[in-house]
Protein backbone atom coordinates (compact mmCIF):
# COMPACT_ATOMS: atom_id res chain seq x y z
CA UNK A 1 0.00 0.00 0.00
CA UNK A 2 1.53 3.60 -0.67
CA UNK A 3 2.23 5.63 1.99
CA UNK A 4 0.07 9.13 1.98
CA UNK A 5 2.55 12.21 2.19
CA UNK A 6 1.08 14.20 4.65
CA UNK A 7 3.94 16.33 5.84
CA UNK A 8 7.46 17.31 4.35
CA UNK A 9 8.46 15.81 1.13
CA UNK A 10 11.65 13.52 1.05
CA UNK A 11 13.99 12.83 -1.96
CA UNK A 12 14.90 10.07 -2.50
CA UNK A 13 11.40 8.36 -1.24
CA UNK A 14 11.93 5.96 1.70
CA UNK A 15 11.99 2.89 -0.65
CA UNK A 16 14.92 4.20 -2.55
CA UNK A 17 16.87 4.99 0.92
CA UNK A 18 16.52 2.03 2.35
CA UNK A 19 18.07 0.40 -0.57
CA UNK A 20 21.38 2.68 -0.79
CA UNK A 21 24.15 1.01 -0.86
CA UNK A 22 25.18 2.82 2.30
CA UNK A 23 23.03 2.19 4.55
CA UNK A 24 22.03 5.06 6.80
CA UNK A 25 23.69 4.92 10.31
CA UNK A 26 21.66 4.88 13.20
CA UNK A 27 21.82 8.84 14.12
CA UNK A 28 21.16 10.09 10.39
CA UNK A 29 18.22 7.41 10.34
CA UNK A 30 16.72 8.91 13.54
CA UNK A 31 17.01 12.34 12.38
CA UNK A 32 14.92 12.46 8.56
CA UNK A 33 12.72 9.93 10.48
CA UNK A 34 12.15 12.89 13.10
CA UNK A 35 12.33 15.50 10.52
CA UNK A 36 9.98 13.36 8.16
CA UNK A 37 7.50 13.20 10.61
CA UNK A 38 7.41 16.97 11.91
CA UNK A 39 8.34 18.77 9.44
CA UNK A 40 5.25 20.93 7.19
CA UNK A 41 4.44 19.78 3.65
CA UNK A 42 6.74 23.31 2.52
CA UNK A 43 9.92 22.16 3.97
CA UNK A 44 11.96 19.67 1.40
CA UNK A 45 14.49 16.78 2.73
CA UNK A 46 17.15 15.64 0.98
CA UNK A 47 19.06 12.39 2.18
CA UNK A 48 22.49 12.28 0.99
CA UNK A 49 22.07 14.68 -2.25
CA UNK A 50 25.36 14.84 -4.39
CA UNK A 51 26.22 18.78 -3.95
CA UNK A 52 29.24 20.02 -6.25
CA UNK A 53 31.73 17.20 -5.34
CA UNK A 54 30.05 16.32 -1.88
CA UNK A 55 27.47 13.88 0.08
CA UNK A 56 26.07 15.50 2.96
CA UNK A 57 23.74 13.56 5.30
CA UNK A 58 21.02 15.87 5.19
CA UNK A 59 19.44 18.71 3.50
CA UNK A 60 16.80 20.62 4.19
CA UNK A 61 15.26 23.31 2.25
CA UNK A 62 11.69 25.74 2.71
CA UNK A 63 11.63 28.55 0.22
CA UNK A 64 10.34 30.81 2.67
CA UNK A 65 12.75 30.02 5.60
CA UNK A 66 15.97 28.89 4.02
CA UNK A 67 18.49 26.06 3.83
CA UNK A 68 20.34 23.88 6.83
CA UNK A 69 22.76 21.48 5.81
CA UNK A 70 22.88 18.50 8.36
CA UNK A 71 26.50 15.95 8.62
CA UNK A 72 25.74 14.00 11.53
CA UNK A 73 28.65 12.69 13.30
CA UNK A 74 29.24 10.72 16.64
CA UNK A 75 25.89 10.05 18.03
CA UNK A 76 25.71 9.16 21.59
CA UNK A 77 25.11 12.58 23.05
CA UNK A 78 26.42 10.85 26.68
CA UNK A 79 30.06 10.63 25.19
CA UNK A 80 30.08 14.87 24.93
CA UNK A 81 30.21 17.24 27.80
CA UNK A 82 30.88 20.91 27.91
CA UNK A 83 33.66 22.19 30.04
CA UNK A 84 34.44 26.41 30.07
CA UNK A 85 32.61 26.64 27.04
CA UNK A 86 34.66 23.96 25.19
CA UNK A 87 33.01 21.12 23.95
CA UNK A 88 34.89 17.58 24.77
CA UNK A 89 34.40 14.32 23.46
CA UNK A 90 36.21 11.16 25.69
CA UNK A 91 39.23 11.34 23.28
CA UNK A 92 40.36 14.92 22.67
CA UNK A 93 38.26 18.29 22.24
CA UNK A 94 36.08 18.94 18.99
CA UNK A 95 36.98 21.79 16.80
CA UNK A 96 33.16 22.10 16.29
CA UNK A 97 31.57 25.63 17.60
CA UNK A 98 29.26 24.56 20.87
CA UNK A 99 25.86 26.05 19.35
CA UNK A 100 26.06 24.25 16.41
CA UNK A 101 26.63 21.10 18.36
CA UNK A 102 23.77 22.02 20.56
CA UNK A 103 21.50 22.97 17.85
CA UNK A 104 21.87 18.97 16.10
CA UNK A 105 20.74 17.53 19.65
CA UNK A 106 17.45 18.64 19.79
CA UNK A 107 16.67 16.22 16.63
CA UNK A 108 17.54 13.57 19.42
């Protein structure tokens, strides 16, 4: 039975993602899931769109709002913690701005 599109629309359709050849991880899964379930019918998601010379994980586009581009990285949020500002994984500190970080973790 097709499935009725009743919010965001999502290129390549689910069939086609689930057959890339790679697979989605866990994290990037979770997050078009989340953002294929509550995002509105003007907001366009793109899973792993070739974009001059590159494969992000994610992008998402509205017309009226703009475009975020989403490369999801290490995934279990209880390997992070912030210290004086600094964001530190287990192994060494990320070079990756704190906001930014904070801003992918509410798609958790």
């Amino acid at each position: 039975m097709p499935q009725i599109q009743t919010g965001a629309k999502i290129f390549p359709n689910w069939e086609m993602i689930e057959k890339f050849h790679n697979k989605l991880w866990d994290g990037e899964h979770k997050i078009v899931s989340y953002l294929d379930s509550h995002l509105s019918d003007d907001w366009e998601i793109y899973v792993q769109p070739f974009l001059n010379g590159s494969r992000p994980d994610v992008v998402i586009l509205n017309p009226k709002i703009g475009i975020m581009i989403i490369e999801v990285k290490e995934w279990e949020l209880e390997k992070y913690f912030f210290e004086n500002e600094k964001l530190y994984r287990a192994f060494g500190t990320l070079n990756t701005p704190s906001i930014d970080f904070r801003k992918f973790f509410i798609f958790r």
